[in-house]
Protein backbone atom coordinates (compact mmCIF):
# COMPACT_ATOMS: atom_id res chain seq x y z
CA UNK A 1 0.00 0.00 0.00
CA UNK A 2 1.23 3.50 -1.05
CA UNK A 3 1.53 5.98 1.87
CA UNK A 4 -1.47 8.20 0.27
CA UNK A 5 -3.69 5.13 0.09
CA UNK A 6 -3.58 4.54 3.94
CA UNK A 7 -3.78 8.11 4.36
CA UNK A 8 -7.17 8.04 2.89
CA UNK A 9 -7.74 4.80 4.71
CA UNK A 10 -7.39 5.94 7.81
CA UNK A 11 -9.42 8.87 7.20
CA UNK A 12 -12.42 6.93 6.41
CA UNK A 13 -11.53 4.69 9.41
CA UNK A 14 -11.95 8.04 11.47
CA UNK A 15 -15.03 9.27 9.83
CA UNK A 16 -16.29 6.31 11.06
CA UNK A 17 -14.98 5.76 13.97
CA UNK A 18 -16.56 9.58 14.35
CA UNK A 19 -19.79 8.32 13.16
CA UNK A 20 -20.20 5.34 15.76
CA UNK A 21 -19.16 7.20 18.66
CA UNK A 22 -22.16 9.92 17.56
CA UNK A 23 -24.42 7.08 17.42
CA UNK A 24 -23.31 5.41 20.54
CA UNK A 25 -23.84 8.85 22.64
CA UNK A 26 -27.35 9.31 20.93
CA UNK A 27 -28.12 5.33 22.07
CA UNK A 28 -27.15 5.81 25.47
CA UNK A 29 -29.09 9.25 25.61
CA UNK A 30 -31.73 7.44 24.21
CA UNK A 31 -31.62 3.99 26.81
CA UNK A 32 -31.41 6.78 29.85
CA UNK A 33 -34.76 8.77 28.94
CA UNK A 34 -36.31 5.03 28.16
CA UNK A 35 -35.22 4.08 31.82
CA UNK A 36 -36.36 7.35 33.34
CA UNK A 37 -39.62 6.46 31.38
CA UNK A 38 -39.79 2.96 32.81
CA UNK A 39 -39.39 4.40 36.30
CA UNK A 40 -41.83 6.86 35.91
CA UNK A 41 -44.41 4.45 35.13
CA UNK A 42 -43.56 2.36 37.92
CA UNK A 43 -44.40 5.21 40.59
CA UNK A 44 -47.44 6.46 38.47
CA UNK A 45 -48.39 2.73 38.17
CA UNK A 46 -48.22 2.02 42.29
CA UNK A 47 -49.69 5.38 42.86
CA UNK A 48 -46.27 6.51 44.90
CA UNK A 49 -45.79 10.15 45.94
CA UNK A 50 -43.34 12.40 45.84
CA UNK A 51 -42.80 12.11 49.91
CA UNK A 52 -42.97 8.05 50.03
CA UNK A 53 -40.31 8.34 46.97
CA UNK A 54 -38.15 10.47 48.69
CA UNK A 55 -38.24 8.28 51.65
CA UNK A 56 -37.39 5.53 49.93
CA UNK A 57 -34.43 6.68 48.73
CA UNK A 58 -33.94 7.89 52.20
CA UNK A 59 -34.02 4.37 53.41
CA UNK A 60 -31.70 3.11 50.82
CA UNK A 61 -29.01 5.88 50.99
CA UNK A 62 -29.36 4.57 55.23
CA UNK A 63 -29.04 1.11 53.98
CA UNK A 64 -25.78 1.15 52.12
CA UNK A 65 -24.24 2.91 54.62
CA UNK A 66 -24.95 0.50 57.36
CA UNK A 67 -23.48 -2.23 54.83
CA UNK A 68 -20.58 -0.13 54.33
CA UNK A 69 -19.97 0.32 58.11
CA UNK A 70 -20.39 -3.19 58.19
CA UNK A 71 -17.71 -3.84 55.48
CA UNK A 72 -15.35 -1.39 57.50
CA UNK A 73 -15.86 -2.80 60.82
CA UNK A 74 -15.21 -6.98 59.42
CA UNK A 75 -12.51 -5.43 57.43
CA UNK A 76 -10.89 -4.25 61.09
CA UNK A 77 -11.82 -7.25 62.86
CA UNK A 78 -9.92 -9.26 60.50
CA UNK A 79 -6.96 -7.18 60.57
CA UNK A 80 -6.83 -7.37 64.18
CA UNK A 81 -7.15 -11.20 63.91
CA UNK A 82 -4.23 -11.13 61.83
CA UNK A 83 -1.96 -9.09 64.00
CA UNK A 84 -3.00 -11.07 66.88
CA UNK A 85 -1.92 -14.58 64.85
CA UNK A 86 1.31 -12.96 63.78
């Protein structure tokens, strides 16, 4: 292959490349609002307000951090084990 042909190679390669990437963003725009959508209908659906939501996500938000406090506190406990069988 002649330097000029792979030059014009690779510039369709990028046009393309350019061209997927646009459609990829557009997809994944497109997947988030269609999620959002499917969420929405779940609340409208079980008749859930706006205060019951927000509670929710209250209670979830406590949730993980007990689990992480959780992780932490094994995560010492085994250290400690180790130090102590050492």
């Amino acid at each position: 292959m002649t330097k000029e042909r792979i030059d014009r190679e690779l510039s369709k390669v990028r046009a393309q490349i350019e061209t997927l990437q646009a459609k990829q963003k557009d997809l994944e725009e497109q997947k988030r609002m269609a999620e959002r959508a499917e969420k929405m209908d779940i609340i409208e659906k079980n008749k859930i307000s706006s205060e019951k939501l927000q509670l929710l996500i209250k209670l979830s938000e406590d949730e993980i951090l007990q689990l992480l406090a959780e992780k932490e506190k094994k995560k010492e406990m085994a250290e400690n084990e180790e130090k102590v069988i050492s």
